[in-house]
Protein backbone atom coordinates (compact mmCIF):
# COMPACT_ATOMS: atom_id res chain seq x y z
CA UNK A 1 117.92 133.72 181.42
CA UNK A 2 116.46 132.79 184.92
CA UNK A 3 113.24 130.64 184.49
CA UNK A 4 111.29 133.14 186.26
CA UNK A 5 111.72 135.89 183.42
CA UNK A 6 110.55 133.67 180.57
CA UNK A 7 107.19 135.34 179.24
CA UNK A 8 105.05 132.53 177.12
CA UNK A 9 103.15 134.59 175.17
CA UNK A 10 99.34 133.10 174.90
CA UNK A 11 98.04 131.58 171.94
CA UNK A 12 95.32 134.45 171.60
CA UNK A 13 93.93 132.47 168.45
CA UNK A 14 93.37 129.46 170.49
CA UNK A 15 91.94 131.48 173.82
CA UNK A 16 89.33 132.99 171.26
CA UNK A 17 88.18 129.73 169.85
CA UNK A 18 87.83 128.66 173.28
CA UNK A 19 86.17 130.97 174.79
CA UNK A 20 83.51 131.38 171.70
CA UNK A 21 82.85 127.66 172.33
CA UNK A 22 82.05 127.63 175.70
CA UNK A 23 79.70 130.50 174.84
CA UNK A 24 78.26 128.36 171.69
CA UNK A 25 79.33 131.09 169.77
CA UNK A 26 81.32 129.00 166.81
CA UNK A 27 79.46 128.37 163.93
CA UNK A 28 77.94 125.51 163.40
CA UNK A 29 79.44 122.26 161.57
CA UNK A 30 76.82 119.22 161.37
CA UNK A 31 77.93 116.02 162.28
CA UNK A 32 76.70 114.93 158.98
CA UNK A 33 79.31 117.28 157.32
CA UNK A 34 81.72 115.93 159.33
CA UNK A 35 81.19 112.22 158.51
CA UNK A 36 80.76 113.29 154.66
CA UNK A 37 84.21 114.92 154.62
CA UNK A 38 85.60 111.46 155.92
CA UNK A 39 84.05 109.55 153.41
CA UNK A 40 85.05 111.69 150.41
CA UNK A 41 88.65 112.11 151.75
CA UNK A 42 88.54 107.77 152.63
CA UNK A 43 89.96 107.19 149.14
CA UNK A 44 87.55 104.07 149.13
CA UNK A 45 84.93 103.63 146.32
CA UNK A 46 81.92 105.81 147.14
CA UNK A 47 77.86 104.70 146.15
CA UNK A 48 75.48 107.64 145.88
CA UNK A 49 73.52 105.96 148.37
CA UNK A 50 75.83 106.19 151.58
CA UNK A 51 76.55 109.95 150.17
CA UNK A 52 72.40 110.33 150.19
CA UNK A 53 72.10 108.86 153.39
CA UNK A 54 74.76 111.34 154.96
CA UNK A 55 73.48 114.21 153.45
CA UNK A 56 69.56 113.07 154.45
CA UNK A 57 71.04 113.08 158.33
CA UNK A 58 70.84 117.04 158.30
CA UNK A 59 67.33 118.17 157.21
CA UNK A 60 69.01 121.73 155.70
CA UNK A 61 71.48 120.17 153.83
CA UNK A 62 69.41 117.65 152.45
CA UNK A 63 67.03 120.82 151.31
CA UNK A 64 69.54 122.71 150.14
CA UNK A 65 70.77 119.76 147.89
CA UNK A 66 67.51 119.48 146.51
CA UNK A 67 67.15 123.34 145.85
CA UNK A 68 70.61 123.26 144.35
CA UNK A 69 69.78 120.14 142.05
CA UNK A 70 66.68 121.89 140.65
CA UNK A 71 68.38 125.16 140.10
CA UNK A 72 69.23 126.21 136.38
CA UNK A 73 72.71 124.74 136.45
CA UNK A 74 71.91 120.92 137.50
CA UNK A 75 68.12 120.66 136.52
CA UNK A 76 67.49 117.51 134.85
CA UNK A 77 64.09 119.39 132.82
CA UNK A 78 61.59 118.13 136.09
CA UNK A 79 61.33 118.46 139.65
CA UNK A 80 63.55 115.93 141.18
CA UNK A 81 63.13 115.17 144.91
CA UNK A 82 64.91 112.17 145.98
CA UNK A 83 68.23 112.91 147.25
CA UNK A 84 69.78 109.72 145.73
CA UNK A 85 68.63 111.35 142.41
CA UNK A 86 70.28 114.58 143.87
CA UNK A 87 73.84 113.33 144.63
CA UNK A 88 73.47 111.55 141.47
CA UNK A 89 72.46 114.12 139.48
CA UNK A 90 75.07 116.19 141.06
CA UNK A 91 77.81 114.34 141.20
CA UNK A 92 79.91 113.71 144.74
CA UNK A 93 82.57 115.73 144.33
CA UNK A 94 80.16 118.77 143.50
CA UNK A 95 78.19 117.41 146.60
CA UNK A 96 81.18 118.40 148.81
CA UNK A 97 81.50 121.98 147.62
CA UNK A 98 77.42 122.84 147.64
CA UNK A 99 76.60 120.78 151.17
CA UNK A 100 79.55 123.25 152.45
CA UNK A 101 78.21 126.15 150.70
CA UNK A 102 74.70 125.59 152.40
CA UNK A 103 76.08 125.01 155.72
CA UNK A 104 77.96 128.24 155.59
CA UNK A 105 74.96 130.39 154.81
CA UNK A 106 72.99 128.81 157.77
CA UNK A 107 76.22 128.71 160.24
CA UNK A 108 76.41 131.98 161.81
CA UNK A 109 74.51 132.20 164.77
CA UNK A 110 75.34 135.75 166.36
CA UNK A 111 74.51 138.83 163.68
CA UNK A 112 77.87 140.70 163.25
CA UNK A 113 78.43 144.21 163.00
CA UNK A 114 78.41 144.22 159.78
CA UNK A 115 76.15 143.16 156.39
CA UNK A 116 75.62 139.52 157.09
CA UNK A 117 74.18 139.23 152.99
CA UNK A 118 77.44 141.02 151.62
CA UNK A 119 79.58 138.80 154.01
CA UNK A 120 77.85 135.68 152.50
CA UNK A 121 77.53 136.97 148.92
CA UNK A 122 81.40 137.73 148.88
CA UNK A 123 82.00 134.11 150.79
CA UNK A 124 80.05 132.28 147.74
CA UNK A 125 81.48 133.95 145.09
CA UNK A 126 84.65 133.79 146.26
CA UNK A 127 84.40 130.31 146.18
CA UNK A 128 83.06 129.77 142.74
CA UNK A 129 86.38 131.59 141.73
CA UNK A 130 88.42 129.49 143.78
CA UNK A 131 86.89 126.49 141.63
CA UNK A 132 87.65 128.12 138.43
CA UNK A 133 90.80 129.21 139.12
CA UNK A 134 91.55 125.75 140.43
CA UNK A 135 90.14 123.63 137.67
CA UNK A 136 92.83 125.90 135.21
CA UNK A 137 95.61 125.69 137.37
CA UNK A 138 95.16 121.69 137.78
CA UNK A 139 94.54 121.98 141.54
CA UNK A 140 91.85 120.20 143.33
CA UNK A 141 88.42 121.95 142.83
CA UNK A 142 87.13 121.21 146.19
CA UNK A 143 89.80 122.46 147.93
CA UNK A 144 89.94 125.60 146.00
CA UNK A 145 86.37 126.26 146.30
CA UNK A 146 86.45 125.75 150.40
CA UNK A 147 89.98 127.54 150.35
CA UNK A 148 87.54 130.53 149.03
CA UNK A 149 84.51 129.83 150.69
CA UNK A 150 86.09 129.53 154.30
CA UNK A 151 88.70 132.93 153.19
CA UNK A 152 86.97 135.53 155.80
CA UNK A 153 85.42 133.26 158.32
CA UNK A 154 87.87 134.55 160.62
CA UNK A 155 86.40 137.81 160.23
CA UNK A 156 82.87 136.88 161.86
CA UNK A 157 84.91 134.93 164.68
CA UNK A 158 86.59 138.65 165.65
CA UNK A 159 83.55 140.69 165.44
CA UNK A 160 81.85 137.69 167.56
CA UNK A 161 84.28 137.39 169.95
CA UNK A 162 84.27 141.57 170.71
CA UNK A 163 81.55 143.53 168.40
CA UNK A 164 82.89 147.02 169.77
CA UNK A 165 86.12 145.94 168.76
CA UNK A 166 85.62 145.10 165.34
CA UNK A 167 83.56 148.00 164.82
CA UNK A 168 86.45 150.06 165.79
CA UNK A 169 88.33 148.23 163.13
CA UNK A 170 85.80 148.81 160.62
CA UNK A 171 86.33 152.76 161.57
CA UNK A 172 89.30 152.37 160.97
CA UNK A 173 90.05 150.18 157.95
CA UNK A 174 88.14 152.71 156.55
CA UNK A 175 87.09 150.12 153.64
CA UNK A 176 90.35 148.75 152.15
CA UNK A 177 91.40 145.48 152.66
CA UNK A 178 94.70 146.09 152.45
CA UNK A 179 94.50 147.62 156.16
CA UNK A 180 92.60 144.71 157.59
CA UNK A 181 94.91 142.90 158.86
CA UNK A 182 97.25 145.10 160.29
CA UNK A 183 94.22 147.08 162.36
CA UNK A 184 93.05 143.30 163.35
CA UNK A 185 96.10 142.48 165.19
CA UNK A 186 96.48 146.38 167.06
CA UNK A 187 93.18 145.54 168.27
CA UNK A 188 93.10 141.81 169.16
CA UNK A 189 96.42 140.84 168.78
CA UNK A 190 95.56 138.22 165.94
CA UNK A 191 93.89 138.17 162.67
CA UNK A 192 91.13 136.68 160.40
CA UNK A 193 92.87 135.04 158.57
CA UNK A 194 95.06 132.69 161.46
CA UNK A 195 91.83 132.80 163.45
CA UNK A 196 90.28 131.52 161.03
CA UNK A 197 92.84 129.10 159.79
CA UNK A 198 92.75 127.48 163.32
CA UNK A 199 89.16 126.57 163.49
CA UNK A 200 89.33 124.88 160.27
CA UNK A 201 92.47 122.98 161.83
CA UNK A 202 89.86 122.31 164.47
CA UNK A 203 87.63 121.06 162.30
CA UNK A 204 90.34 118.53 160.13
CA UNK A 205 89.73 120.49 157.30
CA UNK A 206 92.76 119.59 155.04
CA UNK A 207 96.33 121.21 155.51
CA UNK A 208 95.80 122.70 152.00
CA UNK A 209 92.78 124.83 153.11
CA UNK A 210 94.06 125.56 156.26
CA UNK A 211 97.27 127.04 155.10
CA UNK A 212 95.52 128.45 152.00
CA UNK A 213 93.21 130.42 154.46
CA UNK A 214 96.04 131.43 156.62
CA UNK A 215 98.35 132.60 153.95
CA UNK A 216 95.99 134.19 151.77
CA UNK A 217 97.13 138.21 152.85
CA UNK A 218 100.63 137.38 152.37
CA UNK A 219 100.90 134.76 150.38
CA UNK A 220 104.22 135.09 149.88
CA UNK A 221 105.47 134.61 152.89
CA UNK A 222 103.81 131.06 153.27
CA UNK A 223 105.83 127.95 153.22
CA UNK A 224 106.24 126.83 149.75
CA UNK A 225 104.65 123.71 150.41
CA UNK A 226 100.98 125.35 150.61
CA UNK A 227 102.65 128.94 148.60
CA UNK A 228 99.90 128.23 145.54
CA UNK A 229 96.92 127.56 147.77
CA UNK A 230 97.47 130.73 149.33
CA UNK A 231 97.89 132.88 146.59
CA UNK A 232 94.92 131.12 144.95
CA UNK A 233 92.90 131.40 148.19
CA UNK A 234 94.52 135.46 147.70
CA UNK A 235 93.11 136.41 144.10
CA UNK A 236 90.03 134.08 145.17
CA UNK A 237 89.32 137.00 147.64
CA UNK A 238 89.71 139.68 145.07
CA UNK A 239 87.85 138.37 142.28
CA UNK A 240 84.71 138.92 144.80
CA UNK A 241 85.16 142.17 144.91
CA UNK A 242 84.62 143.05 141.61
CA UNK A 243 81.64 145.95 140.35
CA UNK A 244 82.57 147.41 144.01
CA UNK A 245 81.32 144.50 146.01
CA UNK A 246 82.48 143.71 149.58
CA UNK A 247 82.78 140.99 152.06
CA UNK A 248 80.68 143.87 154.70
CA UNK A 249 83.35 145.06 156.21
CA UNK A 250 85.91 145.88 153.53
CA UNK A 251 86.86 146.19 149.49
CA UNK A 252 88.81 147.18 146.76
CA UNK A 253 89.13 150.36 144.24
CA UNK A 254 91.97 148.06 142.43
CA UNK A 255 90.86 144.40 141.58
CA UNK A 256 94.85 144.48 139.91
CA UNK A 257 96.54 145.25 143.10
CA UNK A 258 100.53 144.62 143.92
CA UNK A 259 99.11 141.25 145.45
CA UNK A 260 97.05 140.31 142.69
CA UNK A 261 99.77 140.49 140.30
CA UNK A 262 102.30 138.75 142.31
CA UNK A 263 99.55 136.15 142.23
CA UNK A 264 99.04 136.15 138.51
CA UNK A 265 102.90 136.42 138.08
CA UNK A 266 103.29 133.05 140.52
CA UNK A 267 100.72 131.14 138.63
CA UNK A 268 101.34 132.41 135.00
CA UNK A 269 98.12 133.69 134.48
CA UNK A 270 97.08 136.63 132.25
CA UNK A 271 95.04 139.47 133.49
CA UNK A 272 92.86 138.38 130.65
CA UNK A 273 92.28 134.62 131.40
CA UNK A 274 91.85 135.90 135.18
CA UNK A 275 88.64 138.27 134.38
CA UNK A 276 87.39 135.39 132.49
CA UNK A 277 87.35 132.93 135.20
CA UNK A 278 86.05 135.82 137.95
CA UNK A 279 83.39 136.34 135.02
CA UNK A 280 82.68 132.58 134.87
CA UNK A 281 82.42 132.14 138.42
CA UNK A 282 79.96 134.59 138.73
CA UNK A 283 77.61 132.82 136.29
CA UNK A 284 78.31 129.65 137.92
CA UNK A 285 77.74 131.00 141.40
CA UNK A 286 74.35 132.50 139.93
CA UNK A 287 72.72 128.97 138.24
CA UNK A 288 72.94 127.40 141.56
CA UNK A 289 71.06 129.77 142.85
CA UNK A 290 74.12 130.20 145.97
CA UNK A 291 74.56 134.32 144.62
């Protein structure tokens, strides 16, 4: 084939990311997230006090800590106010997940289309049940909590990047998640969930999150290698909708879909032990005061 008749098709995923930057679009990832992330993931031994000091660089996140710390699940019986206390109290590998989980809820900076509370409601739960189900399948807790928490943030990246658009797809998805995706693509000729998946790449989020968050509509169709982060990243997503809740844009009639139990099936998990963790989440998700 002559040189001239090649077609490169654009990395439309990319273009996006770009172009939402140069507007200042993206949502917003503190430096002190950043640096908190390389410590954790260092492998070195870790003192409270560098993990205070980090967290005391962003004045939300060092709020949020402290609201977290004093909320029903951490509180040590009195006010505590000294982040040192905090991480302590806390513990760093909890740190991680809530300092993530506060960022998120502050991070957009355009208002979507669509319910910005449900979106964040749906974000935080889901990632309470990406804990749980982590911590029984003997997968890392962080990762499954930000594999959930980060699931849809493709979805405010689309609407952002053309809010006619999206609300076209919304018309159209006509509330089902099981559309979403499809509709996405006719319309901007990507998805959430790669969209998404690439601006966590951006920001050196680990391989298992990224590919979690990428896979997590077709889980099994991911390489093998990330296969169970997807499909935990997958029933993650559906646990959140459960009593008819939605992530603002979309939900589901069936929490015990054909995807959910291919999920269950790959994992060996009862329907039973699943509604328990989903249940458990919720409470957690509650006492930290992030629901």
């Amino acid at each position: 084939m002559a040189a001239e008749n090649i077609v490169v098709k654009p990395n439309v995923s990319r273009a996006i990311l770009e172009r939402l930057h140069s507007l200042d679009d993206l949502p917003h990832f503190p430096n002190a997230l950043m640096k908190l992330e390389q410590l954790l993931a260092s492998h070195t031994t870790v003192h409270l006090e560098d993990v205070a000091h980090l967290v005391a660089q962003d004045p939300r996140l060092a709020a949020g800590l402290i609201g977290v710390v004093n909320s029903a699940k951490y509180s040590p019986g009195f006010k505590v106010a000294d982040l040192t206390l905090a991480v302590n109290r806390i513990g760093t590998s909890d740190v991680r997940m809530m300092a993530h989980a506060i960022n998120y809820k502050s991070a957009i900076k355009t208002k979507p289309p669509f319910s910005e509370k449900e979106f964040m409601q749906h974000a935080m739960l889901a990632a309470f049940i990406g804990q749980s189900l982590a911590k029984e399948l003997h997968i890392n807790p962080g990762e499954g909590f930000l594999c959930g928490l980060m699931h849809d943030i493709g979805i405010y990246l689309l609407s952002t990047e053309n809010r006619e658009a999206y609300k076209t797809v919304m018309l159209q998805v006509m509330g089902e998640a099981r559309n979403l995706v499809a509709i996405e693509n006719t319309h901007f000729q990507t998805a959430h969930p790669i969209l998404g998946a690439r601006l966590l790449q951006q920001w050196k989020f680990p391989s298992e999150i990224v590919m979690g968050v990428a896979g997590h509509h077709a889980p099994e169709l991911s390489d093998s290698k990330y296969q169970a982060y997807a499909f935990l990243t997958g029933l993650s997503e559906f646990g959140a909708y459960r009593d008819g809740l939605t992530n603002g844009v979309v939900g589901a009639d069936n929490l015990l879909n054909d995807q959910v139990m291919q999920g269950l099936d790959f994992f060996g998990l009862s329907e039973s032990t699943y509604q328990e963790l989903i249940a458990d989440a919720y409470d957690n998700a509650v006492n930290c005061g992030l629901a």
